[in-house]
Protein backbone atom coordinates (compact mmCIF):
# COMPACT_ATOMS: atom_id res chain seq x y z
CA UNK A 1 0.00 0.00 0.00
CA UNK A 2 1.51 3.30 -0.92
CA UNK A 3 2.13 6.02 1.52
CA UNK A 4 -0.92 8.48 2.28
CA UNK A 5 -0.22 11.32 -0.28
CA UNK A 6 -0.79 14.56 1.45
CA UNK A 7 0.40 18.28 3.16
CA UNK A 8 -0.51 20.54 5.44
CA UNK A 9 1.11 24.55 4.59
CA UNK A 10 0.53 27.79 5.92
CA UNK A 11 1.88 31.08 4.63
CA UNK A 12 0.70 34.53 6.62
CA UNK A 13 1.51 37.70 4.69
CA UNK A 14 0.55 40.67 5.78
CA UNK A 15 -2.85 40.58 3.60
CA UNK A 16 -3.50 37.25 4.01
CA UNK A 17 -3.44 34.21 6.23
CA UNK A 18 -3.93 30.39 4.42
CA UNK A 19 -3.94 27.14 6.04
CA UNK A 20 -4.62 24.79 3.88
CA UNK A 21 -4.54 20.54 4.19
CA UNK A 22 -4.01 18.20 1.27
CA UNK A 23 -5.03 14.79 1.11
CA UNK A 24 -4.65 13.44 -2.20
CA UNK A 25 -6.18 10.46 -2.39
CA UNK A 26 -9.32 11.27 -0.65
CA UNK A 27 -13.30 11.36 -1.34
CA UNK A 28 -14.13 14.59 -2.19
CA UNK A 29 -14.18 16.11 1.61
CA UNK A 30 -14.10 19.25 1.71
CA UNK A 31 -14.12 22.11 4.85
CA UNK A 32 -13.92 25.72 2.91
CA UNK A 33 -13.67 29.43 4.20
CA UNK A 34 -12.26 32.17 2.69
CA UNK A 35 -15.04 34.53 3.59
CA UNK A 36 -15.43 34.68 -0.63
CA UNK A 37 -18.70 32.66 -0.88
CA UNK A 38 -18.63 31.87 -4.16
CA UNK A 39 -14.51 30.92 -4.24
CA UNK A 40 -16.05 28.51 -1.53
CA UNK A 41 -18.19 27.01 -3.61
CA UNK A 42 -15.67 26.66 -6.27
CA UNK A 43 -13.36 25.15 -4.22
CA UNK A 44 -15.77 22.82 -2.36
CA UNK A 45 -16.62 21.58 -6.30
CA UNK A 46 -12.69 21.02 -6.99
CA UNK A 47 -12.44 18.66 -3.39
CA UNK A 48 -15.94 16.78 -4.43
CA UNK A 49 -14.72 16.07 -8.11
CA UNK A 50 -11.09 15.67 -7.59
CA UNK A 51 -11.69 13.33 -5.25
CA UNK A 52 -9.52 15.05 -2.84
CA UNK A 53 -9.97 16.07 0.99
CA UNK A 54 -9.28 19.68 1.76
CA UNK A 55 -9.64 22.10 4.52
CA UNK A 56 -9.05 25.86 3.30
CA UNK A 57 -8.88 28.59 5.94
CA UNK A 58 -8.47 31.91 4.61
CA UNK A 59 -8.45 34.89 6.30
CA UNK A 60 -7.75 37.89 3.78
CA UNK A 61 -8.20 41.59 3.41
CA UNK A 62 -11.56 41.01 1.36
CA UNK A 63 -12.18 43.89 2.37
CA UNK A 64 -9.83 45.84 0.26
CA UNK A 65 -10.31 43.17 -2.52
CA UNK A 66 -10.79 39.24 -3.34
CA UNK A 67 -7.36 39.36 -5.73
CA UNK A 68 -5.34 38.84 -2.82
CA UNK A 69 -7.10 35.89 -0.93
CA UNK A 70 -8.28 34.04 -4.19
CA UNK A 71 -4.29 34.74 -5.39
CA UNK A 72 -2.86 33.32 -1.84
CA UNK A 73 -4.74 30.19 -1.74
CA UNK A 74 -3.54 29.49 -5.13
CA UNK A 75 -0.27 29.73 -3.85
CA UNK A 76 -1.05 27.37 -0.70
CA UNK A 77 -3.13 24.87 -2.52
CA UNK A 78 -0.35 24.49 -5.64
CA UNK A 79 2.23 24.13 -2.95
CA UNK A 80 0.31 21.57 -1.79
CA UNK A 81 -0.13 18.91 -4.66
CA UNK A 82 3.93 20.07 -5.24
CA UNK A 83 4.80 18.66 -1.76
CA UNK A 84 1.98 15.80 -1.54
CA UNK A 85 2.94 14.23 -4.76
CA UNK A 86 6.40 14.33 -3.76
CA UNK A 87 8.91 13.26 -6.49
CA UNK A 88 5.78 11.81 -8.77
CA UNK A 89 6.67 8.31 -9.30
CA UNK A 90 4.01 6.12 -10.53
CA UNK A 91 1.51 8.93 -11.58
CA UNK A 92 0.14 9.33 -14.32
CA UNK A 93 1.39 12.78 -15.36
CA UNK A 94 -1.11 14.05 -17.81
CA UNK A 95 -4.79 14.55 -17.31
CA UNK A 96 -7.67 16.52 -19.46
CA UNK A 97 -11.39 17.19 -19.11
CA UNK A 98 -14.02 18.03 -21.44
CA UNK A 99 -16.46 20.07 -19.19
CA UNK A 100 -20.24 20.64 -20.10
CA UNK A 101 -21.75 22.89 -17.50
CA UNK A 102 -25.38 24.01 -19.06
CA UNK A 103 -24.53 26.49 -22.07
CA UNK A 104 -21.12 26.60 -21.09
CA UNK A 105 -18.21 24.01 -22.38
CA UNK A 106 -14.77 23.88 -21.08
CA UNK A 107 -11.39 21.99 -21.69
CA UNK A 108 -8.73 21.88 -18.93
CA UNK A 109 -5.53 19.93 -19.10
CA UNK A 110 -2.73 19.65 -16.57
CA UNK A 111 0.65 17.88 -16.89
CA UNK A 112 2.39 17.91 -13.41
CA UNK A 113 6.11 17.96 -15.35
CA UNK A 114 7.94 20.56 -13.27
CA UNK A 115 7.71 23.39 -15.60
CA UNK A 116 4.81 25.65 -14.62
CA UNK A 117 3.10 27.38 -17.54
CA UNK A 118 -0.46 28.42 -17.73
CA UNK A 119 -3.10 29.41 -20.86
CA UNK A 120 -5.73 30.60 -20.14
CA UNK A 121 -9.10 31.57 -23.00
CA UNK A 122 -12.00 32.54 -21.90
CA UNK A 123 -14.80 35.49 -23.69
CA UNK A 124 -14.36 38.39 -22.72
CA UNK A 125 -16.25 41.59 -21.01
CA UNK A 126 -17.64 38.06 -19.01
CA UNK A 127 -19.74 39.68 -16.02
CA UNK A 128 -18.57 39.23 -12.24
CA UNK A 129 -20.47 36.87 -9.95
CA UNK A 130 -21.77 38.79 -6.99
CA UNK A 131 -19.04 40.61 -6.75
CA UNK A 132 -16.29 37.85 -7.23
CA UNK A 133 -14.57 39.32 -10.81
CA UNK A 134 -14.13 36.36 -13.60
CA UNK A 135 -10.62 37.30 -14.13
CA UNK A 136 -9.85 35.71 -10.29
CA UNK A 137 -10.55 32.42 -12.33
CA UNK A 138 -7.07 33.12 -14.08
CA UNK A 139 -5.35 34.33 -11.24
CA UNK A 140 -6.01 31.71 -9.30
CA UNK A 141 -4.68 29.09 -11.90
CA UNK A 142 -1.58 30.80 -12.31
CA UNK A 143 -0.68 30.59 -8.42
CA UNK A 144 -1.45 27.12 -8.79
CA UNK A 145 0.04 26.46 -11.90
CA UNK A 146 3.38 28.26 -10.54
CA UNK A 147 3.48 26.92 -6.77
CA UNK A 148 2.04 22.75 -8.05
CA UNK A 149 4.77 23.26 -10.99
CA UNK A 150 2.11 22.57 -13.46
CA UNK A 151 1.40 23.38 -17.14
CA UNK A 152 -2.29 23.83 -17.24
CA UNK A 153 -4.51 25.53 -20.26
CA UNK A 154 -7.53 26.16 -19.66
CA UNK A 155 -10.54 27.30 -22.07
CA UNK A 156 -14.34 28.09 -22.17
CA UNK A 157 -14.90 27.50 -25.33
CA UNK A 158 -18.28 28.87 -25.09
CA UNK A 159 -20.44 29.87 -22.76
CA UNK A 160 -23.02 32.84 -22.00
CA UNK A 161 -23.28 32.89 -18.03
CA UNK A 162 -20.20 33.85 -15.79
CA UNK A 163 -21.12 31.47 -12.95
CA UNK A 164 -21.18 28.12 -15.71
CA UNK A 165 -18.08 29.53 -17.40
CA UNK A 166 -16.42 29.49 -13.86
CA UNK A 167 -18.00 26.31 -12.66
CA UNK A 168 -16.56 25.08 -15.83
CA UNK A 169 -13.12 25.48 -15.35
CA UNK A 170 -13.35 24.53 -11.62
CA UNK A 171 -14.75 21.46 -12.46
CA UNK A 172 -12.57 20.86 -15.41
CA UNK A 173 -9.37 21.36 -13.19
CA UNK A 174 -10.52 18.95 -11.04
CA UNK A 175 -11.30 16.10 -13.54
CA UNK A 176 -7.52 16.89 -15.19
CA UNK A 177 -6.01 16.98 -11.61
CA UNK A 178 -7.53 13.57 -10.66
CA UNK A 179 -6.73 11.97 -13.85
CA UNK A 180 -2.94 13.43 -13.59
CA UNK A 181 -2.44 12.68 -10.10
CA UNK A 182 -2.98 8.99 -10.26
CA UNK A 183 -1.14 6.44 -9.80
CA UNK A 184 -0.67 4.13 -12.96
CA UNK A 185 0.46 0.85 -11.95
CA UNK A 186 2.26 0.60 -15.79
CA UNK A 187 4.30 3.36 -14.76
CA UNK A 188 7.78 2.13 -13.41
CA UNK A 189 9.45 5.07 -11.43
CA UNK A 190 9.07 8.59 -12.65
CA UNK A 191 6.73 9.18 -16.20
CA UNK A 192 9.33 11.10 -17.95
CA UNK A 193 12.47 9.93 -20.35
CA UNK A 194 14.72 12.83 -18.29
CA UNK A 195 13.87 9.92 -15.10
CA UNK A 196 12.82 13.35 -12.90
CA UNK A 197 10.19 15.69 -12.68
C-alpha cells in the first residue's frame, strides 16, 4: 500500500493568512472558508470532483479586494499537490477534461512535469459573480500552476453565463487533476524519459 499522499502549509503575509490541508487520495471532503462565498463554492466543487480532501482557511483583506485571498490560496493549494505528490513516481502525469456545464463548455488539461506554464481563454467583457470578478478564475490558476509546478490551459470554449463559465473550469481542473495525479500501476518510477520531474 503506498504512503498516504498529502500536506498541510501555511503562509501569513501581511494581507492574508492560508492554512490549507491536502489529502490526495481522498473522497471529495471538503471544509472551505475564505469569507469569498462563491470561491467557496468553487473550491468545495474542486475537493468533491477531484476526489480530494481539503480544509481551506483563509483569512484575507476582502475587504480591500478578493485578488489577494483568491491569489494566496492558489499559492497554498499548488504548494500543496507540489509537496503531496512528492517526487511523482508512478503517476500518471497528464490529465484533461471536457467540461459541459449548461450552455457553457470547457477543456482543462494539466501535466504535473515541473515546468509551470499556464493558458488561459475565456470570452471576454464576461460579467462578475456577486461581486467575485471572472478574471480571479485566471489568477487563481496561475498561483497554482506556478506553486504545483504545473502546465495547465484552460478554455471556455463557449459559454453565455459567468457562474457556468467558472463552474466550468473549476470542475474541469478537477477532472484533469484527478486523472494526472494517479497512480498508474504501468508506470515504473518517474513518467518522464529525463527519469525526474
Amino acid at each position: 500500500m503506498p504512503e498516504p499522499r498529502a500536506a498541510s502549509l501555511r503562509r501569513d503575509t501581511a494581507e492574508t493568512k492560508i492554512a490549507i490541508e491536502l489529502k490526495v487520495d481522498g473522497t471529495g471532503e471538503s471544509q472551505i472558508e475564505t469569507g469569498i462565498p462563491f470561491f467557496d463554492h468553487m473550491l468545495t466543487l474542486f475537493a468533491r470532483h477531484s476526489l480530494c480532501d481539503l480544509k481551506v482557511e483563509a483569512d484575507g483583506d476582502i475587504e480591500v479586494d478578493f485578488h489577494h485571498t483568491v491569489e494566496d490560496v492558489g499559492i497554498v493549494l499548488g504548494s500543496c499537490f507540489k509537496e503531496a505528490l512528492g517526487d511523482k513516481r508512478g503517476i500518471s502525469r497528464y490529465g484533461w477534461a471536457m467540461l459541459p456545464m449548461d450552455e457553457t463548455l470547457s477543456r482543462v488539461a494539466v501535466d504535473f512535469g515541473g515546468r509551470p506554464f499556464i493558458e488561459f481563454r475565456a470570452p471576454g467583457g464576461v460579467d462578475s459573480i456577486r461581486g467575485f470578478s471572472f478574471s480571479l478564475v485566471e489568477e487563481f490558476l496561475r498561483a497554482f500552476a506556478n506553486n504545483a509546478m504545473a502546465n495547465i490551459h484552460a478554455e471556455v470554449l463557449y459559454g453565455r453565463d459567468a457562474h457556468h463559465m467558472a463552474e466550468a473550469i473549476f470542475k474541469g481542473l478537477a477532472k484533469a487533476v484527478d486523472l494526472a495525479a494517479r497512480h498508474d500501476p504501468r508506470v515504473a518510477g518517474v513518467p518522464s524519459t529525463k527519469e525526474t520531474l
